[in-house]
N, C-alpha and C. Protein backbone atom coordinates (compact mmCIF):
# COMPACT_ATOMS: atom_id res chain seq x y z
N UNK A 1 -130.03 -109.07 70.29
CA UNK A 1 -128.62 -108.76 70.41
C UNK A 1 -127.92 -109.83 71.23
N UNK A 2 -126.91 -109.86 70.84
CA UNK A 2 -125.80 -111.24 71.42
C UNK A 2 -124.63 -110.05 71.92
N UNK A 3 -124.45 -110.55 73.81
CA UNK A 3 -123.54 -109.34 74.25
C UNK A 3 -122.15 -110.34 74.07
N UNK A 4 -122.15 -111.10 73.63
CA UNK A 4 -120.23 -111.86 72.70
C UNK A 4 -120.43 -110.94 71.76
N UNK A 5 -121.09 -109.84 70.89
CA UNK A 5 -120.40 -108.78 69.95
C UNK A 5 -119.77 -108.08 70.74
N UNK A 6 -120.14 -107.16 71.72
CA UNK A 6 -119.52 -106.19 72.75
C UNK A 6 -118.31 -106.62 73.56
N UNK A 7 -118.36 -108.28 74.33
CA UNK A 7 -117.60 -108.53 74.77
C UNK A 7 -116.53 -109.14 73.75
N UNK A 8 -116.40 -109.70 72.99
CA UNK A 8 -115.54 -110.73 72.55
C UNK A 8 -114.41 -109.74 72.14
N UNK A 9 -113.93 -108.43 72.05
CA UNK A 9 -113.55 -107.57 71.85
C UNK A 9 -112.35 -106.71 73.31
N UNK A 10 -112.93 -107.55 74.33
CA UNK A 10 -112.40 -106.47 75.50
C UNK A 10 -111.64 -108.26 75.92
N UNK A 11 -110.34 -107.90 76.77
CA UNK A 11 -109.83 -108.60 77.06
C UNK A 11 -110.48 -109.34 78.88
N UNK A 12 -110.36 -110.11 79.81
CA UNK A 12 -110.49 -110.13 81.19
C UNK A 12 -109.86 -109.01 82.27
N UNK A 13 -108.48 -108.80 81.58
CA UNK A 13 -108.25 -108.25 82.45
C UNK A 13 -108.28 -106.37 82.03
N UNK A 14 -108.79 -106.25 81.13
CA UNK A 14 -109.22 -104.94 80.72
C UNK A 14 -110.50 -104.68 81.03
N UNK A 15 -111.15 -105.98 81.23
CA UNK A 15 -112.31 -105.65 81.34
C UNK A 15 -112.37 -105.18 83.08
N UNK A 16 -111.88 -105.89 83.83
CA UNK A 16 -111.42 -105.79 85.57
C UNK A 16 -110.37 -104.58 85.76
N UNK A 17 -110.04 -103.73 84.79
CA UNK A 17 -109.28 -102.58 84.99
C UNK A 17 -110.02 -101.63 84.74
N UNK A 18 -111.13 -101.08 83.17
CA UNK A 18 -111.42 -100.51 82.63
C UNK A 18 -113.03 -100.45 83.52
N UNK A 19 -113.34 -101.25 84.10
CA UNK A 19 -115.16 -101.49 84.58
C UNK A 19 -115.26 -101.91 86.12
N UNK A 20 -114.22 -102.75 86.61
CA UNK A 20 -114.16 -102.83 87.48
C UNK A 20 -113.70 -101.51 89.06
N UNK A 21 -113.35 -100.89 88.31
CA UNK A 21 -112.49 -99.85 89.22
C UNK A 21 -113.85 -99.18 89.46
N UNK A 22 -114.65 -99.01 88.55
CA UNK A 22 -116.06 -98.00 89.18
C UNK A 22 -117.00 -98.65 89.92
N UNK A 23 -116.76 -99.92 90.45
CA UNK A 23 -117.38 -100.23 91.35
C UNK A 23 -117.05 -101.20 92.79
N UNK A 24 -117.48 -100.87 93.94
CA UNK A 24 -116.72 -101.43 95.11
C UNK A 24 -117.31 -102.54 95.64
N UNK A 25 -116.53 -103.61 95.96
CA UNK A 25 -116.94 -105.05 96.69
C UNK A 25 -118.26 -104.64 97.51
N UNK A 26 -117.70 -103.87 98.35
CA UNK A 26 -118.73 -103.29 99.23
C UNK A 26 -120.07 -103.20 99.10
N UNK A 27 -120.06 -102.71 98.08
CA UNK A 27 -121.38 -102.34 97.53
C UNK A 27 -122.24 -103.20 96.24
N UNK A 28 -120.88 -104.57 95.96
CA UNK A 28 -121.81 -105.91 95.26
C UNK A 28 -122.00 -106.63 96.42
N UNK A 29 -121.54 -106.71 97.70
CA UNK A 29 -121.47 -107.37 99.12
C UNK A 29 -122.72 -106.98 99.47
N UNK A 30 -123.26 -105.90 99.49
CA UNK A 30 -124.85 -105.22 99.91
C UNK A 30 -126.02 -105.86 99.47
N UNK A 31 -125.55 -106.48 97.94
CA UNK A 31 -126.58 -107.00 97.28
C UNK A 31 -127.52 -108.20 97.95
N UNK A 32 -128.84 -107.68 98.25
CA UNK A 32 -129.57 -108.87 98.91
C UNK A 32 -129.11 -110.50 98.70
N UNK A 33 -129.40 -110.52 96.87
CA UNK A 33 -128.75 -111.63 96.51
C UNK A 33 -127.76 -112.23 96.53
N UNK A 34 -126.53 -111.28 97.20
CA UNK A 34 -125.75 -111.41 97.27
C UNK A 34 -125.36 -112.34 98.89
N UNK A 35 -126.17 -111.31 99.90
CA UNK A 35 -126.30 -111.94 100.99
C UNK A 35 -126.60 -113.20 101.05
N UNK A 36 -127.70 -113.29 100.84
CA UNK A 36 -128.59 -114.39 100.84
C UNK A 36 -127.57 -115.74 100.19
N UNK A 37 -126.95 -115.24 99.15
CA UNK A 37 -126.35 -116.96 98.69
C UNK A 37 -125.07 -117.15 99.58
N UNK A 38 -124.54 -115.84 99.92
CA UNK A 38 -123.11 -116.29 101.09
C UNK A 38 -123.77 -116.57 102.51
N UNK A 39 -124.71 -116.40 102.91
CA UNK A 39 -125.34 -116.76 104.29
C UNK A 39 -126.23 -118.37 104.34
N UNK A 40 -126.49 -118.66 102.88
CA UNK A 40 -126.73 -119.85 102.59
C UNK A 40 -125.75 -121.08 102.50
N UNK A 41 -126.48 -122.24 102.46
CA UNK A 41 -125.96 -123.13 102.70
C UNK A 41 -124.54 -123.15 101.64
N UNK A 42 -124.84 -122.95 100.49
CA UNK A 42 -123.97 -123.59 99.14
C UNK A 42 -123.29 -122.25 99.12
N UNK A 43 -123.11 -120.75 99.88
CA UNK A 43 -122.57 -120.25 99.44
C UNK A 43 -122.52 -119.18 97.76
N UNK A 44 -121.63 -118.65 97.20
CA UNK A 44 -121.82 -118.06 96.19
C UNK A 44 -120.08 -118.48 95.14
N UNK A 45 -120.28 -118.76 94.27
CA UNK A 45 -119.26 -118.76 93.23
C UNK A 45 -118.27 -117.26 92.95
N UNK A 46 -117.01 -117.15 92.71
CA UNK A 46 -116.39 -116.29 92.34
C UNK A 46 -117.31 -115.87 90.61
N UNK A 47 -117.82 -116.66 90.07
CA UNK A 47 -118.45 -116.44 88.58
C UNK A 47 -119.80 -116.16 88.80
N UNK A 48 -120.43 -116.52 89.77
CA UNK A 48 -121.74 -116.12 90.01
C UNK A 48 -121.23 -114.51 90.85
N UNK A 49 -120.77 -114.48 91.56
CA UNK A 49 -120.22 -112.70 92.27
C UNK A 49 -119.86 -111.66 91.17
N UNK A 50 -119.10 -112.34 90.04
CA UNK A 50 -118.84 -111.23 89.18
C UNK A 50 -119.92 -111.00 88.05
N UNK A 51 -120.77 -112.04 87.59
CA UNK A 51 -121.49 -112.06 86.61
C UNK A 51 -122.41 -110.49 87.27
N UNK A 52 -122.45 -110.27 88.28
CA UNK A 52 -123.26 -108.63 88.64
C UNK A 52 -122.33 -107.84 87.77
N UNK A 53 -121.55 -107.73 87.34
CA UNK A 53 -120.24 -106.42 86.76
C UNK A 53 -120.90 -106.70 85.00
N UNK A 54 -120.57 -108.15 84.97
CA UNK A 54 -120.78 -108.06 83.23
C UNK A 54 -122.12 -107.71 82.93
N UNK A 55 -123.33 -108.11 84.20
CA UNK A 55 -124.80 -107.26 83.74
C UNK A 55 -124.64 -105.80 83.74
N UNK A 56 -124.10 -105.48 84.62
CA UNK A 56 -123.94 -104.19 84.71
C UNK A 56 -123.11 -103.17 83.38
N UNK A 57 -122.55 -103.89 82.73
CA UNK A 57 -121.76 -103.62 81.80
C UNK A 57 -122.53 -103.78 80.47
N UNK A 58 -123.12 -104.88 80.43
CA UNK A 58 -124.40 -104.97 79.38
C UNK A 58 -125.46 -103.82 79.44
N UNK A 59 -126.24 -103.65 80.57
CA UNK A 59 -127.15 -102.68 80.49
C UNK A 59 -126.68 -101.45 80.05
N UNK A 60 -125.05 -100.88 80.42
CA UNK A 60 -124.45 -99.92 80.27
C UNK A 60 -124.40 -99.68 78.76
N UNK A 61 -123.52 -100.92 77.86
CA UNK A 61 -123.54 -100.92 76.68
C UNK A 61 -124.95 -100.47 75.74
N UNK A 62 -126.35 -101.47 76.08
CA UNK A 62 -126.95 -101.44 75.43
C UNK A 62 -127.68 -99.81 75.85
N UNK A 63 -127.77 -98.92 76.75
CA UNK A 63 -127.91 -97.88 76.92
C UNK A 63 -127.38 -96.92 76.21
N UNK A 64 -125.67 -97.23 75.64
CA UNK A 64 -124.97 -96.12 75.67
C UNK A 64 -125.43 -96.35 73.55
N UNK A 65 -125.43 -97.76 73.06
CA UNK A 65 -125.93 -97.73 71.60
C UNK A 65 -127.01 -98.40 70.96
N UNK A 66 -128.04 -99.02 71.94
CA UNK A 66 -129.41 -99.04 71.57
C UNK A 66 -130.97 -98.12 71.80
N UNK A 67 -130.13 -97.35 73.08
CA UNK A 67 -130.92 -96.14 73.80
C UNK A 67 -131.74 -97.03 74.65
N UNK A 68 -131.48 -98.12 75.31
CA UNK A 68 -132.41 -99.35 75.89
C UNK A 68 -131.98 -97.96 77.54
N UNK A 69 -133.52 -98.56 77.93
CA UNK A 69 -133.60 -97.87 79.57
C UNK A 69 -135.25 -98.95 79.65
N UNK A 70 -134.44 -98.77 81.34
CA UNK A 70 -135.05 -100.00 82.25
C UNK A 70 -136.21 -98.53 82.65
C-alpha cells in the first residue's frame, strides 16, 4: 500500500484541523525521540516533529480498512 492514496485526498490544513486537534504538543514533546533530537546537538525539524501525526494517521487508516494491528 502507498499512503499518497489516503493522503493525496485530504488537504494540510484539514489534515491539522481534522487529526491534529486529537493530539497535544505535550504529549509528542514526551516522545523519547523526541527529546533526545531537541536536547541534541542538530536539534529536530518542524517536518521531522510532525511526521509523528502522519504515522499516526497511517497506522490509524490502515487499521480502520486493512484490519492491520501492531
Amino acid at each position: 500500500v502507498n499512503n499518497y492514496d489516503w493522503f493525496k485526498e485530504i488537504s494540510f490544513i484539514d489534515f491539522l484541523r481534522d487529526t491534529g486537534k486529537h493530539i497535544t504538543v505535550n504529549y509528542m514533546m514526551a516522545k523519547d525521540s523526541v527529546k533526545k533530537r531537541i536536547e541534541g546537538e542538530t536539534g529536530i525539524s518542524y517536518t521531522e516533529f510532525a511526521y509523528q501525526l502522519m504515522q499516526g494517521y497511517d497506522f490509524y487508516w490502515l487499521y480502520q480498512h486493512k484490519n492491520c494491528k501492531l
